[in-house]
C-alpha atoms as a PDB file:
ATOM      1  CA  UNK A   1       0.000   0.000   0.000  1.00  0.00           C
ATOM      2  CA  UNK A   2       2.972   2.428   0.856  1.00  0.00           C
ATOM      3  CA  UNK A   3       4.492   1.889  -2.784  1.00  0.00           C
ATOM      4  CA  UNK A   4       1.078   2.523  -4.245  1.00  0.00           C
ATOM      5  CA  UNK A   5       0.259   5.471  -2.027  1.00  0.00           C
ATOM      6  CA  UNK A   6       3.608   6.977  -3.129  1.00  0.00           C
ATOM      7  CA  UNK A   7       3.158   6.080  -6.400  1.00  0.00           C
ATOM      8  CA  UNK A   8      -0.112   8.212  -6.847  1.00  0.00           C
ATOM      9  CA  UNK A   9       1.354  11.079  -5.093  1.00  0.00           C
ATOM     10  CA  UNK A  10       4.664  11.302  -7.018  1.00  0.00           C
ATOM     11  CA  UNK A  11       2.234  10.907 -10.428  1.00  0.00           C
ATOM     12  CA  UNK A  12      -0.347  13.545  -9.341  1.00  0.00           C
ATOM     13  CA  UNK A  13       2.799  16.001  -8.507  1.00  0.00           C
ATOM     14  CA  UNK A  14       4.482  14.946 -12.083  1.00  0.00           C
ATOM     15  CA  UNK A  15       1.066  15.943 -13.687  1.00  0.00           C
ATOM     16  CA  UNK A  16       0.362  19.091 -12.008  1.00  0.00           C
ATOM     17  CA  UNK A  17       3.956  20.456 -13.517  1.00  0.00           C
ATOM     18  CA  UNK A  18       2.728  19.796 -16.986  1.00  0.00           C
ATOM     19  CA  UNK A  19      -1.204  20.343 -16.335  1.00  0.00           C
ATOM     20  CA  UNK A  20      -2.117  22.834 -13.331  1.00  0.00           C
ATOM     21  CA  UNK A  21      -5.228  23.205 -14.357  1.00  0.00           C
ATOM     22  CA  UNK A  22      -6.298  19.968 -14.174  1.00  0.00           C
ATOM     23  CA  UNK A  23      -4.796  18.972 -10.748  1.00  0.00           C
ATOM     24  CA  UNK A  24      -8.669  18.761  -8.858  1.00  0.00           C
ATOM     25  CA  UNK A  25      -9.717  15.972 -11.682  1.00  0.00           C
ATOM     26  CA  UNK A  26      -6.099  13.873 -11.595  1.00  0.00           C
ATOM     27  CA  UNK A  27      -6.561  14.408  -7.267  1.00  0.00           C
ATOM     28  CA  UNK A  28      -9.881  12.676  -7.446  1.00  0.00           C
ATOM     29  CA  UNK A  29      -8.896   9.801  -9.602  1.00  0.00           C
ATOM     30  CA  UNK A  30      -5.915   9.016  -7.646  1.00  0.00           C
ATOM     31  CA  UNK A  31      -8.115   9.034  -4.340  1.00  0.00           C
ATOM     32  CA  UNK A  32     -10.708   6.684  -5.610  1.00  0.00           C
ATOM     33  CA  UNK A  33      -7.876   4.458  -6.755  1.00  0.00           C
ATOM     34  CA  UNK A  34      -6.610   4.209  -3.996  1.00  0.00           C
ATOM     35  CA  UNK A  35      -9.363   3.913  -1.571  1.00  0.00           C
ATOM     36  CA  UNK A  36     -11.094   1.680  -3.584  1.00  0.00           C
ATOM     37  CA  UNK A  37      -8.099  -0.693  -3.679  1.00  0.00           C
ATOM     38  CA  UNK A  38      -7.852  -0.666  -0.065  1.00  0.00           C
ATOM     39  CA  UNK A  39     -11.330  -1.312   0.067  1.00  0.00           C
ATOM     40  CA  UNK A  40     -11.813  -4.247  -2.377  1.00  0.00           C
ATOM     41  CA  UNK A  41      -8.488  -6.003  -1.286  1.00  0.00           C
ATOM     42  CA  UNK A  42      -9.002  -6.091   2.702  1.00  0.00           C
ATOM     43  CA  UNK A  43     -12.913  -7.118   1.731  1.00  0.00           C
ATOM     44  CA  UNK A  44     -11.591 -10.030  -0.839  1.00  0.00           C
ATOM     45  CA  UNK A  45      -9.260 -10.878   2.606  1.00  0.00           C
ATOM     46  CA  UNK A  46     -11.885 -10.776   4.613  1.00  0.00           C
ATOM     47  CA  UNK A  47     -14.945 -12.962   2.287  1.00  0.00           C
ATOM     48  CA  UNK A  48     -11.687 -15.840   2.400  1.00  0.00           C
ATOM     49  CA  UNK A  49     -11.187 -16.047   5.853  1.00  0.00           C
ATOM     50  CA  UNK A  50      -7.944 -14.504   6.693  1.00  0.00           C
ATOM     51  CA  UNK A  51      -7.063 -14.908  10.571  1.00  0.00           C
ATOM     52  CA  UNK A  52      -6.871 -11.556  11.978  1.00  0.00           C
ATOM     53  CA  UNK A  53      -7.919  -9.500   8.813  1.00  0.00           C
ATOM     54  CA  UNK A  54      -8.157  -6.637  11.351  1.00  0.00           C
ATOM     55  CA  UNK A  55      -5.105  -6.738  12.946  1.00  0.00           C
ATOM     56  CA  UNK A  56      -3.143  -7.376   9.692  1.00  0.00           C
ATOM     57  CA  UNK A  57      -4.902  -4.286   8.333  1.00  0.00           C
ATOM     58  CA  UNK A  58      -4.266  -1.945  11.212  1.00  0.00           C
ATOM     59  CA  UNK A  59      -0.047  -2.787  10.620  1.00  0.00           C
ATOM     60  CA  UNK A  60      -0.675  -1.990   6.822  1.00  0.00           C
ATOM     61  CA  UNK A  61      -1.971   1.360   7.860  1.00  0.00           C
ATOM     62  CA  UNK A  62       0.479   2.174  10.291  1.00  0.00           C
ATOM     63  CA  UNK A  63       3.469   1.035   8.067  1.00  0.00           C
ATOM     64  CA  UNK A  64       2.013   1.975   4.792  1.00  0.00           C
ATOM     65  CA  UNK A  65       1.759   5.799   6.168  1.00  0.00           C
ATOM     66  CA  UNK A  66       5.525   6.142   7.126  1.00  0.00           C
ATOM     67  CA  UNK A  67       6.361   4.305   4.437  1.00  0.00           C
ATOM     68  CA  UNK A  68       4.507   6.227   1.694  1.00  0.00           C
ATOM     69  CA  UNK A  69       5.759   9.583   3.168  1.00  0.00           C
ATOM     70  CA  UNK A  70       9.468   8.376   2.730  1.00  0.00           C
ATOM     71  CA  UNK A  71       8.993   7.463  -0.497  1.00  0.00           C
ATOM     72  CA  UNK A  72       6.797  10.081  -1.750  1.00  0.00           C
ATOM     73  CA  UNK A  73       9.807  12.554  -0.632  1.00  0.00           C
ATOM     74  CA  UNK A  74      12.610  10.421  -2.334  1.00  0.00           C
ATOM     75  CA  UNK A  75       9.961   9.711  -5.321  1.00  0.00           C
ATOM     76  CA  UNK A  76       9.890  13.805  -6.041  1.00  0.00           C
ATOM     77  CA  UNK A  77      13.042  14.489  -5.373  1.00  0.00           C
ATOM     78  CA  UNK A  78      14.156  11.930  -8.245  1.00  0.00           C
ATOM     79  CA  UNK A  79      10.935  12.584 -10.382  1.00  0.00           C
ATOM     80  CA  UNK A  80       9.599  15.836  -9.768  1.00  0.00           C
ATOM     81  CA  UNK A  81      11.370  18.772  -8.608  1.00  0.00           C
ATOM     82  CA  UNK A  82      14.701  18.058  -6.558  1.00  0.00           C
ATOM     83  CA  UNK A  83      12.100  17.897  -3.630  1.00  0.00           C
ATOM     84  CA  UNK A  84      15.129  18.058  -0.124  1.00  0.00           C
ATOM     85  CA  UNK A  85      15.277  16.149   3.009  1.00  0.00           C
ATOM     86  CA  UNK A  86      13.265  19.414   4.301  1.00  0.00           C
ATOM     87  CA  UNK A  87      10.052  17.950   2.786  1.00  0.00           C
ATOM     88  CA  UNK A  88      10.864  14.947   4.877  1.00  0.00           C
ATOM     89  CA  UNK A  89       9.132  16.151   8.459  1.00  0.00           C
ATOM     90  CA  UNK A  90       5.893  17.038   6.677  1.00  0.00           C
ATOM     91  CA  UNK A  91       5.678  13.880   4.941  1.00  0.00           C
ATOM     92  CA  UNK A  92       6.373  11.941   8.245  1.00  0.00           C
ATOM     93  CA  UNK A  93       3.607  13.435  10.100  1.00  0.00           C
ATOM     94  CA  UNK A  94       0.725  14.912   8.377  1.00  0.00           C
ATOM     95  CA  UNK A  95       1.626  13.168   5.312  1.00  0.00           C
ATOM     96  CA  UNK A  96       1.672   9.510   7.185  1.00  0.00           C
ATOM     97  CA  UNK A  97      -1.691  10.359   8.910  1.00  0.00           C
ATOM     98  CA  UNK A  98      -2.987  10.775   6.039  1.00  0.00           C
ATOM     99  CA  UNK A  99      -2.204   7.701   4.170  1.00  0.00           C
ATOM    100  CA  UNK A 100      -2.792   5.715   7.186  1.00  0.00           C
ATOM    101  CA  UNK A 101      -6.165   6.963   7.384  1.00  0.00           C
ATOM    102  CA  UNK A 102      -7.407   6.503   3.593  1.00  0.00           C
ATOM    103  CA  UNK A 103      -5.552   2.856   4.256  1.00  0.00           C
ATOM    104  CA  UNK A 104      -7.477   2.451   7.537  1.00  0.00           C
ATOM    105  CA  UNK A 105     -10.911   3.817   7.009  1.00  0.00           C
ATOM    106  CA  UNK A 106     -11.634   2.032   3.365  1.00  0.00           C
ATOM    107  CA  UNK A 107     -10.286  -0.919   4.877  1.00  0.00           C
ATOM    108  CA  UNK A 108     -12.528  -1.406   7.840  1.00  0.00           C
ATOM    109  CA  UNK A 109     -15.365  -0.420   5.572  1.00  0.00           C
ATOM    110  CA  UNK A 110     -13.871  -3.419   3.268  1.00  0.00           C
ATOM    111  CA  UNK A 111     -13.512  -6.059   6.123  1.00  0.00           C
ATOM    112  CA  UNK A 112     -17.094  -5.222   6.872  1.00  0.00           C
ATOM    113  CA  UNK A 113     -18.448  -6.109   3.702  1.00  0.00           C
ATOM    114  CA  UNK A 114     -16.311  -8.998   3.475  1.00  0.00           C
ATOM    115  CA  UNK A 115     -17.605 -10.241   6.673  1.00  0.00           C
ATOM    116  CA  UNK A 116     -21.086 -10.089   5.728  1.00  0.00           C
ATOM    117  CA  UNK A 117     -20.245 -11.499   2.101  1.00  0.00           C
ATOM    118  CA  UNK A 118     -19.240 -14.571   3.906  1.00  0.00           C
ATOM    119  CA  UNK A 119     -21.870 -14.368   6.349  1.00  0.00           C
ATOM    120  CA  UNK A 120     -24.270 -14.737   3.690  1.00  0.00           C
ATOM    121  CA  UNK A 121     -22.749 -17.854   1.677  1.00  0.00           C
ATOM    122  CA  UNK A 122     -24.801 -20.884   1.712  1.00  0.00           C
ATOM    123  CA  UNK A 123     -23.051 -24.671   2.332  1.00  0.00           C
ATOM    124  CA  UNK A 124     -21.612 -24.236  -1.089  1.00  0.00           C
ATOM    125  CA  UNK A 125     -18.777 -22.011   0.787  1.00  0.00           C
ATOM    126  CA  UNK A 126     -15.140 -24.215   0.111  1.00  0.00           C
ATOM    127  CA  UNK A 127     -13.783 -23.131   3.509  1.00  0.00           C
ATOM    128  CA  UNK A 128     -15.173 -26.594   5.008  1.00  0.00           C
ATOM    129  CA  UNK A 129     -16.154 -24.608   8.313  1.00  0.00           C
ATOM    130  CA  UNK A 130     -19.758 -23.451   9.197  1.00  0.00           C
ATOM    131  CA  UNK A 131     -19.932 -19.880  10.259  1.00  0.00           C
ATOM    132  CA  UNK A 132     -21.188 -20.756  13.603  1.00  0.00           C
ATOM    133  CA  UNK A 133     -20.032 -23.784  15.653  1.00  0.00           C
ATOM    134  CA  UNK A 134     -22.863 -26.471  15.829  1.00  0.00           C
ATOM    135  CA  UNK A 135     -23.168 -29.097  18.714  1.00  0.00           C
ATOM    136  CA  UNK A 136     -24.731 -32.552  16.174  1.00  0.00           C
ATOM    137  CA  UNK A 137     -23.000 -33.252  13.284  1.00  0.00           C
ATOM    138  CA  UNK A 138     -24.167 -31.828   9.986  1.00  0.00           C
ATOM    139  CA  UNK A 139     -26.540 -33.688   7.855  1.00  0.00           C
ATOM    140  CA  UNK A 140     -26.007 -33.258   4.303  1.00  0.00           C
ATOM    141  CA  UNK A 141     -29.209 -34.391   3.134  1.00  0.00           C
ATOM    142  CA  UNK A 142     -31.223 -32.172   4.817  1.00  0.00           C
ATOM    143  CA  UNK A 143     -32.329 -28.465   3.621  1.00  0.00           C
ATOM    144  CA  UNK A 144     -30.149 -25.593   4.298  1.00  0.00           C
ATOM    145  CA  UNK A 145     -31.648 -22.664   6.205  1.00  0.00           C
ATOM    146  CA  UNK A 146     -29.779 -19.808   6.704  1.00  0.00           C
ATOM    147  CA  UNK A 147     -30.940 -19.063  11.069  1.00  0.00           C
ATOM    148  CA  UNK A 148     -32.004 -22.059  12.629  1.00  0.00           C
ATOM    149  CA  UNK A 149     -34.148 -20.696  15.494  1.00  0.00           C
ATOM    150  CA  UNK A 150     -36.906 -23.233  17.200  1.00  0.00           C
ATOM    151  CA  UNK A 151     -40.041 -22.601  16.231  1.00  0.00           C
ATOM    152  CA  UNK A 152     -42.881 -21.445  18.197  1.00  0.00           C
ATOM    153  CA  UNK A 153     -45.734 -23.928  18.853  1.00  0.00           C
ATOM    154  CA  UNK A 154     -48.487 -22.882  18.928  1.00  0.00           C
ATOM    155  CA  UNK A 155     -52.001 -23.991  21.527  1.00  0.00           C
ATOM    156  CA  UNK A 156     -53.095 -26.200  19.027  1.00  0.00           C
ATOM    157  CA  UNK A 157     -50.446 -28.048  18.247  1.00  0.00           C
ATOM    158  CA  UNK A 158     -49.178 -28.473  22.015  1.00  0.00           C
ATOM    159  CA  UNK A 159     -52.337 -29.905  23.260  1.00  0.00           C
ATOM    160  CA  UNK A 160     -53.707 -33.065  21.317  1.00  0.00           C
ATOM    161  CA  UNK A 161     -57.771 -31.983  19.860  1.00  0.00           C
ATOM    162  CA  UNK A 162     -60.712 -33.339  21.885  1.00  0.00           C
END
């Protein structure tokens, strides 16, 4: 995520030299890029079952921020405009925030949706384990239903007819 973060940022920076007027539009792209890749990968990790999707997530975030503000610095200084080790404090901080939050954010939203993706498989899922743990072994004959709750009885069919 860092290297793609960086990426974006070193490209937007590259296009506003040779387009300033067209910044906003190339800004907007490279945001829904790169939320919605943050979005659609920790979802895709979440739907398959990865143990501790949230955690892993949370480190990407963190290390993705500092990362991408490094390398956004040393990406403009080779690509851009000589950008100095100056830049480096700002990028470090606000900079690494930043990134960590449109990692973080997308992502959660993405583990979400994953979650409930997988929630709402039926017994065709591969993963070989039910969503919740069940006390009789499964019968494979019998009709899937997706909340097995006991049913309520009602008067009539508690007491026998007269």
């Amino acid at each position: 995520m860092a290297v793609l973060h960086a990426a974006a940022t070193v490209a937007a920076a590259k296009f506003a030299v040779f387009q300033p007027t067209e910044v906003t539009l190339v800004t907007v792209i490279a945001l829904a890029v790169l939320v919605g890749t943050a979005a659609l990968w920790s979802a895709i990790d979440s739907w398959t079952g990865l143990a501790e999707a949230g955690r892993a997530w949370f480190v990407a975030a963190l290390v993705g921020g500092v990362g991408s503000g490094v390398l956004t610095v040393v990406g403009k200084a080779v690509f851009v405009d000589r950008t100095g080790v100056s830049a480096l404090a700002s990028a470090l901080t606000g900079g690494a925030a930043f990134t960590a939050l449109l990692v973080l954010v997308p992502a959660g939203l993405g583990l979400l949706v994953g979650r409930r993706l997988r929630a709402t498989q039926g017994p065709g899922d591969d993963s070989g384990e039910p969503d919740e743990p069940r006390d009789e072994p499964r019968d494979e004959t019998a009709p899937w239903r997706p909340s097995p709750r006991p049913r309520r009885r009602d008067r009539q069919d508690a007491e026998p007819a007269r």
